[in-house]
C-alpha atoms as a PDB file:
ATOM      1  CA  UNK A   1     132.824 101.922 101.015  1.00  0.00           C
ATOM      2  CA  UNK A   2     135.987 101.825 103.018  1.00  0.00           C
ATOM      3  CA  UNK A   3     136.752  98.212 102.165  1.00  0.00           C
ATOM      4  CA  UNK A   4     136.005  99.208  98.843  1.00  0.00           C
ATOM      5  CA  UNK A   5     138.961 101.876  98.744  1.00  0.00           C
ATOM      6  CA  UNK A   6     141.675 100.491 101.870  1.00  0.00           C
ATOM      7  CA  UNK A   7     144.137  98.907  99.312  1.00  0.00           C
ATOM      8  CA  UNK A   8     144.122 102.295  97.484  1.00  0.00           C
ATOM      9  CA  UNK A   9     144.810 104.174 100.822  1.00  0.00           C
ATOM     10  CA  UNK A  10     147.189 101.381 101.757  1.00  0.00           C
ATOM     11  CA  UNK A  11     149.098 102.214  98.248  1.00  0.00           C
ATOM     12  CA  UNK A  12     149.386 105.953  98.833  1.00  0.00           C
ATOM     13  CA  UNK A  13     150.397 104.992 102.932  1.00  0.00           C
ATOM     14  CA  UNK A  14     153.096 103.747 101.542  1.00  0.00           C
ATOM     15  CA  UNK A  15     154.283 105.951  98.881  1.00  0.00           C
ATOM     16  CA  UNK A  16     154.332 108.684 101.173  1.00  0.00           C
ATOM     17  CA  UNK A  17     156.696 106.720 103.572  1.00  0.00           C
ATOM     18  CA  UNK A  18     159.212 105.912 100.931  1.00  0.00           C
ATOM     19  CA  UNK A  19     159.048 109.404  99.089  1.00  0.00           C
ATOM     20  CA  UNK A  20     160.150 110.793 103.119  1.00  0.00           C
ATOM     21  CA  UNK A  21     162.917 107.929 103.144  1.00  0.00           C
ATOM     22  CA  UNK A  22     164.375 109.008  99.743  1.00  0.00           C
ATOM     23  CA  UNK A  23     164.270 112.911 100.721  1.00  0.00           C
ATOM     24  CA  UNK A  24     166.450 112.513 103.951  1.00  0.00           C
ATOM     25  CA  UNK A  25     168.732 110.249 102.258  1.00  0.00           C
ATOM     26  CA  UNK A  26     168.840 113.357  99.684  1.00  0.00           C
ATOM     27  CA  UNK A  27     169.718 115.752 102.008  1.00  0.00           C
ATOM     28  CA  UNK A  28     172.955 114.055 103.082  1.00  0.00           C
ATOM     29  CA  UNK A  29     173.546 112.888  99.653  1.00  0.00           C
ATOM     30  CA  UNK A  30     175.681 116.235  99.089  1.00  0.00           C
ATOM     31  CA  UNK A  31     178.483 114.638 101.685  1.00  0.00           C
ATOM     32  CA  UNK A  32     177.430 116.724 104.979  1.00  0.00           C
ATOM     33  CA  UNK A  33     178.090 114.722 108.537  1.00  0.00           C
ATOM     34  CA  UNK A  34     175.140 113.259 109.743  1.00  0.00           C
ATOM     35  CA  UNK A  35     174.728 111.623 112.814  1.00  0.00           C
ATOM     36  CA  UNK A  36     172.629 109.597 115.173  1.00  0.00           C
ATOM     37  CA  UNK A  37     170.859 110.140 118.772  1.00  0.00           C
ATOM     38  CA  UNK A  38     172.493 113.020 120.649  1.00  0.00           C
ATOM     39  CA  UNK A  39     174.310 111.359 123.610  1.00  0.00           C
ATOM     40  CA  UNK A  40     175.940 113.740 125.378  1.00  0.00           C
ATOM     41  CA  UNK A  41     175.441 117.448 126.156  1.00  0.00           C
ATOM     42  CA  UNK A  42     178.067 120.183 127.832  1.00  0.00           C
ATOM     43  CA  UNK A  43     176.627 123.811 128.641  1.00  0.00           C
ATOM     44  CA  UNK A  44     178.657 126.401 130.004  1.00  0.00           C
ATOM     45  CA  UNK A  45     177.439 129.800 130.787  1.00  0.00           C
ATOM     46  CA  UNK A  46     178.216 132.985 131.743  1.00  0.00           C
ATOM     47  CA  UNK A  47     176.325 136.776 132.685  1.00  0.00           C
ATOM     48  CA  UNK A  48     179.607 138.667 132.895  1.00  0.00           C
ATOM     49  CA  UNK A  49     180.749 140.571 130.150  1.00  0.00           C
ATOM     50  CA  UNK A  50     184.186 140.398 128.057  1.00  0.00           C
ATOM     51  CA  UNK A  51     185.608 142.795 125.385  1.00  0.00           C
ATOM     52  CA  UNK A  52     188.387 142.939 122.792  1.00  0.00           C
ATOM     53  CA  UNK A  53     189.689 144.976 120.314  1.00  0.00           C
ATOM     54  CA  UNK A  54     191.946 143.001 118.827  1.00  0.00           C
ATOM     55  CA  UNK A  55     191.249 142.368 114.818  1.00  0.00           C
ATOM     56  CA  UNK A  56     192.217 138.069 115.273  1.00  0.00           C
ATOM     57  CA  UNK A  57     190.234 135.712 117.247  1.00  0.00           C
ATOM     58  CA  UNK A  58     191.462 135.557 120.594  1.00  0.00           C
ATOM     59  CA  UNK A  59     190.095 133.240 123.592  1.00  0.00           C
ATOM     60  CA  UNK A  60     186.383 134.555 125.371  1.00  0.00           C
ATOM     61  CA  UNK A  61     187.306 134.230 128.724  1.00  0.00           C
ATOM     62  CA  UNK A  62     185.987 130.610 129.992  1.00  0.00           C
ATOM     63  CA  UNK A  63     183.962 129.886 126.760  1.00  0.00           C
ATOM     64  CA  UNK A  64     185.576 125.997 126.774  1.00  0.00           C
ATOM     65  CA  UNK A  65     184.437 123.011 128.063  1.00  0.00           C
ATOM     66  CA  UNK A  66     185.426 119.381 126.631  1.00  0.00           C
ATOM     67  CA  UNK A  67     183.661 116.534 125.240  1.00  0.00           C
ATOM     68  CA  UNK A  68     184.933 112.782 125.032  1.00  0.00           C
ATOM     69  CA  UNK A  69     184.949 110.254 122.813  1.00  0.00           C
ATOM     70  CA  UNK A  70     184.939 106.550 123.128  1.00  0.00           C
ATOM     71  CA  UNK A  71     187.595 104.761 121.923  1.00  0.00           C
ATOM     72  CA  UNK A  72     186.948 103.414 117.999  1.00  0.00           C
ATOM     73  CA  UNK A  73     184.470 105.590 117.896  1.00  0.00           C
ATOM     74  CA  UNK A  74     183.866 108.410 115.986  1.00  0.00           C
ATOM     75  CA  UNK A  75     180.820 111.767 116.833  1.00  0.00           C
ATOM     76  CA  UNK A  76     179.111 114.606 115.288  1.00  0.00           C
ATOM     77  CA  UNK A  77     179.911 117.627 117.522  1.00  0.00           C
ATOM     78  CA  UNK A  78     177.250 120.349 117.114  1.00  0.00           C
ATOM     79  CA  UNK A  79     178.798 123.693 118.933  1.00  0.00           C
ATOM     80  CA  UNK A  80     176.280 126.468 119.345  1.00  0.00           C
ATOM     81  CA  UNK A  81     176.985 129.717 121.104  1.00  0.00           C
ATOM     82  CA  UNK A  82     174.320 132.595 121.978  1.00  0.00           C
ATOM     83  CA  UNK A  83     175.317 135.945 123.530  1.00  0.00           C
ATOM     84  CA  UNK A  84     174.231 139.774 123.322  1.00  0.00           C
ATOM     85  CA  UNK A  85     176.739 141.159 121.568  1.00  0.00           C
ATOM     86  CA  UNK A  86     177.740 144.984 121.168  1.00  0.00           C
ATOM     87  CA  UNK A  87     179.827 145.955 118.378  1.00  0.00           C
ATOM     88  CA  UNK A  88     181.251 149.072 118.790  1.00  0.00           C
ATOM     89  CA  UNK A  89     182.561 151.420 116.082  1.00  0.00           C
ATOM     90  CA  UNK A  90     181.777 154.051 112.876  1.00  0.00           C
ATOM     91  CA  UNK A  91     181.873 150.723 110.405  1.00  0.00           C
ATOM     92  CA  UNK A  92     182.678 147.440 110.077  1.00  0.00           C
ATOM     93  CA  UNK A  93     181.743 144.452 112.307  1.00  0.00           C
ATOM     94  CA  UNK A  94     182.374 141.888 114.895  1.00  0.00           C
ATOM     95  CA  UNK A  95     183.283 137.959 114.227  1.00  0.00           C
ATOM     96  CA  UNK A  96     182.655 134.935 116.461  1.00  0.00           C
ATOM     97  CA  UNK A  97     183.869 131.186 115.407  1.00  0.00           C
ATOM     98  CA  UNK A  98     184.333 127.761 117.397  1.00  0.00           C
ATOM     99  CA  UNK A  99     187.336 126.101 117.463  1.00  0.00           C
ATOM    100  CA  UNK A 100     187.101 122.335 117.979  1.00  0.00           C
ATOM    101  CA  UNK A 101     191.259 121.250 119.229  1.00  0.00           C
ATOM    102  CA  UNK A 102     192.027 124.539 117.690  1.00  0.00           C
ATOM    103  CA  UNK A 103     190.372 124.385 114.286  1.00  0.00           C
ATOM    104  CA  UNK A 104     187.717 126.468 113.517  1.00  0.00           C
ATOM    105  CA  UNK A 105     184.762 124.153 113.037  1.00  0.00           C
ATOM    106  CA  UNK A 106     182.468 124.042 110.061  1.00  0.00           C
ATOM    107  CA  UNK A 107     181.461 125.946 108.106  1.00  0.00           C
ATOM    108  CA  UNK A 108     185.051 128.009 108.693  1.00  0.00           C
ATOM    109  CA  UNK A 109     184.682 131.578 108.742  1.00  0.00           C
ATOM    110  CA  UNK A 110     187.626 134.593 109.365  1.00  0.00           C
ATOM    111  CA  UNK A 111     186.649 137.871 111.375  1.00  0.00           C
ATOM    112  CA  UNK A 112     186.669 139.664 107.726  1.00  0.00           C
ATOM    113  CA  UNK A 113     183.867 137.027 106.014  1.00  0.00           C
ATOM    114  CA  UNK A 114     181.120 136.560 109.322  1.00  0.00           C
ATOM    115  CA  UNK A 115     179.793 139.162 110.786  1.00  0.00           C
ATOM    116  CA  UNK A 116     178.375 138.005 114.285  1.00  0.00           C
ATOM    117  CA  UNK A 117     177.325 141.676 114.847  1.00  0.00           C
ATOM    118  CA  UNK A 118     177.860 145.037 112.702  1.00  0.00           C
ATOM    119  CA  UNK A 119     179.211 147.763 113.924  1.00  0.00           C
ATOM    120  CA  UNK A 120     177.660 150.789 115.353  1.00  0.00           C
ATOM    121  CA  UNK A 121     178.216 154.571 116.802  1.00  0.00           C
ATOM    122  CA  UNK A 122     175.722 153.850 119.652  1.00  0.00           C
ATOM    123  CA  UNK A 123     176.919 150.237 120.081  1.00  0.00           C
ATOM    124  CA  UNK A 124     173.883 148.612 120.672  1.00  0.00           C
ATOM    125  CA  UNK A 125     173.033 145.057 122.286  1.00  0.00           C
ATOM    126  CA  UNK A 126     171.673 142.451 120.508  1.00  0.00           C
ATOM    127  CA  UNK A 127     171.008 138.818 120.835  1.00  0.00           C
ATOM    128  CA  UNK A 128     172.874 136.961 118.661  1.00  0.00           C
ATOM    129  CA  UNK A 129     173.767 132.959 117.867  1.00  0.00           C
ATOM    130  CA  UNK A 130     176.128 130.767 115.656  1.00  0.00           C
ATOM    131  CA  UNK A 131     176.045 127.113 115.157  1.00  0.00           C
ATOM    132  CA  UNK A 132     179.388 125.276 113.727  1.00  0.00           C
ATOM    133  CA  UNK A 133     179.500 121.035 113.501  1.00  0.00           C
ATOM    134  CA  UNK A 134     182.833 119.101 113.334  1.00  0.00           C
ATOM    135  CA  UNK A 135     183.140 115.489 112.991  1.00  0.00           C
ATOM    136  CA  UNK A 136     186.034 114.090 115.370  1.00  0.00           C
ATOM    137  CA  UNK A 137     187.396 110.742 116.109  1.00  0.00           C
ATOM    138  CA  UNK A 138     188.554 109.441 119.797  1.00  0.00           C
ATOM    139  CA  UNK A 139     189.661 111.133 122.645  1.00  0.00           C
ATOM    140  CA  UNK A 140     189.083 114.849 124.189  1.00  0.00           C
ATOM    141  CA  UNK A 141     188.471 117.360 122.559  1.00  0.00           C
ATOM    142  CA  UNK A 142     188.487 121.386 123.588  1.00  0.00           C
ATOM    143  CA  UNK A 143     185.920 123.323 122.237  1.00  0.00           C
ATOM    144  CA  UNK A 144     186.156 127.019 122.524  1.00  0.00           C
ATOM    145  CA  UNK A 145     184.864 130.231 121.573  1.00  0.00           C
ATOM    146  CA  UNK A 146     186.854 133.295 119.937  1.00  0.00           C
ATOM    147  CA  UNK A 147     186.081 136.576 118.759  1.00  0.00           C
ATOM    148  CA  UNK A 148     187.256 139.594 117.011  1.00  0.00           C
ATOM    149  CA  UNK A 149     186.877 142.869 115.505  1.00  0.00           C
ATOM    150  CA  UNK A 150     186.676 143.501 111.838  1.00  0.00           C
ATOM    151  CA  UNK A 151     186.704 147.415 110.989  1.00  0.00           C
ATOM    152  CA  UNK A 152     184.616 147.975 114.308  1.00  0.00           C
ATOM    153  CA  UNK A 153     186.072 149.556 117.219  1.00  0.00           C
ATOM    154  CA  UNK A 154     185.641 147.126 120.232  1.00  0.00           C
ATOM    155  CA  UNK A 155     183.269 144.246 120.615  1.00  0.00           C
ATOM    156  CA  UNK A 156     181.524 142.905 123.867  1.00  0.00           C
ATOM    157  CA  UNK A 157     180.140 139.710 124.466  1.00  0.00           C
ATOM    158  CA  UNK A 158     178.074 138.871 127.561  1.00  0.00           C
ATOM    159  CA  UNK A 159     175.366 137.073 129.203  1.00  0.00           C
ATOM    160  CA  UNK A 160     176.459 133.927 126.951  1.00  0.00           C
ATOM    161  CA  UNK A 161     175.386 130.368 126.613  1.00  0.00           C
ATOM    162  CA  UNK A 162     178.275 127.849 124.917  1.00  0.00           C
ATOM    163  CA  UNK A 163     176.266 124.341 124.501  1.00  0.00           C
ATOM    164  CA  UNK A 164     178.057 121.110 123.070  1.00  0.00           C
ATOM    165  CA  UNK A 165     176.125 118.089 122.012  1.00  0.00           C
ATOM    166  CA  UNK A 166     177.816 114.701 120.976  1.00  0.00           C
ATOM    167  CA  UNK A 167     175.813 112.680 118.054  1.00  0.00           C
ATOM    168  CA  UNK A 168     178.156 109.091 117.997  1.00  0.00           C
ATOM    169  CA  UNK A 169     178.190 108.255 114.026  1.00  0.00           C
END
């Protein structure tokens, strides 16, 4: 009975594996970076605490670390960054980007349109993450975090993880 039906299971085998193949080219069909093995990672970390109240991004104390890349090459750099956060304040909320070089990586957010945290009168901690990408070409490159206030009343960021990984295209 198996004999019977292997070419029909050999058939649907193989549909299966080229229906996958055409999905994951569709999901990069709409022009987002894609890249290969990860082949480098960078992790810096921190348990102290930082706060600002200022309503632009502005450096989190030693939230950088750098990341090469070969010559003629060119690399995916995924950037994600994990803290508890406290956002203090009536209203409003707090902001957090990456900068890759001093560009805010993608997708590109301002302290008014992401809210890492919202604001509030008790100013509770919460664990929170963001993820930004960048595609770059040769060389070093700086990759730091910022944040800010938007309507809130000070924001604190602490106990933070900033982790790099390089995917060569």
């Amino acid at each position: 009975m198996l004999k019977k039906h292997r070419g029909s299971l050999l058939v649907v085998a193989l549909l299966a594996i080229v229906m996958t193949v055409v999905a994951v080219q569709g999901a990069f069909a709409n022009g987002d970076p894609a890249g290969n093995a990860i082949t480098r990672v960078k992790t810096v970390t921190n348990t102290g605490g930082a706060t600002t109240t200022s309503g632009s991004y502005v450096a989190l104390t030693s939230a950088t670390t750098t990341i090469a890349v070969a010559p003629g090459q060119t690399a995916l750099l995924l950037a994600r960054f994990s803290a508890q956060s406290q956002c203090t304040g009536a209203s409003g909320s707090c902001s957090v980007e990456i900068f890759v070089d001093g560009t805010a990586a993608d997708p590109v957010s301002t302290p008014a349109n992401f809210a890492f945290d919202s604001a509030s009168a008790g100013g509770a901690a919460n664990a929170r993450e963001i993820d930004r990408s960048m595609v770059v070409s040769a060389g070093v490159h700086t990759v730091q975090v910022r944040y800010a206030v938007a309507g809130a009343t000070s924001f604190r960021l602490s106990h933070w993880s900033l982790t790099v990984e390089r995917s060569d295209q």
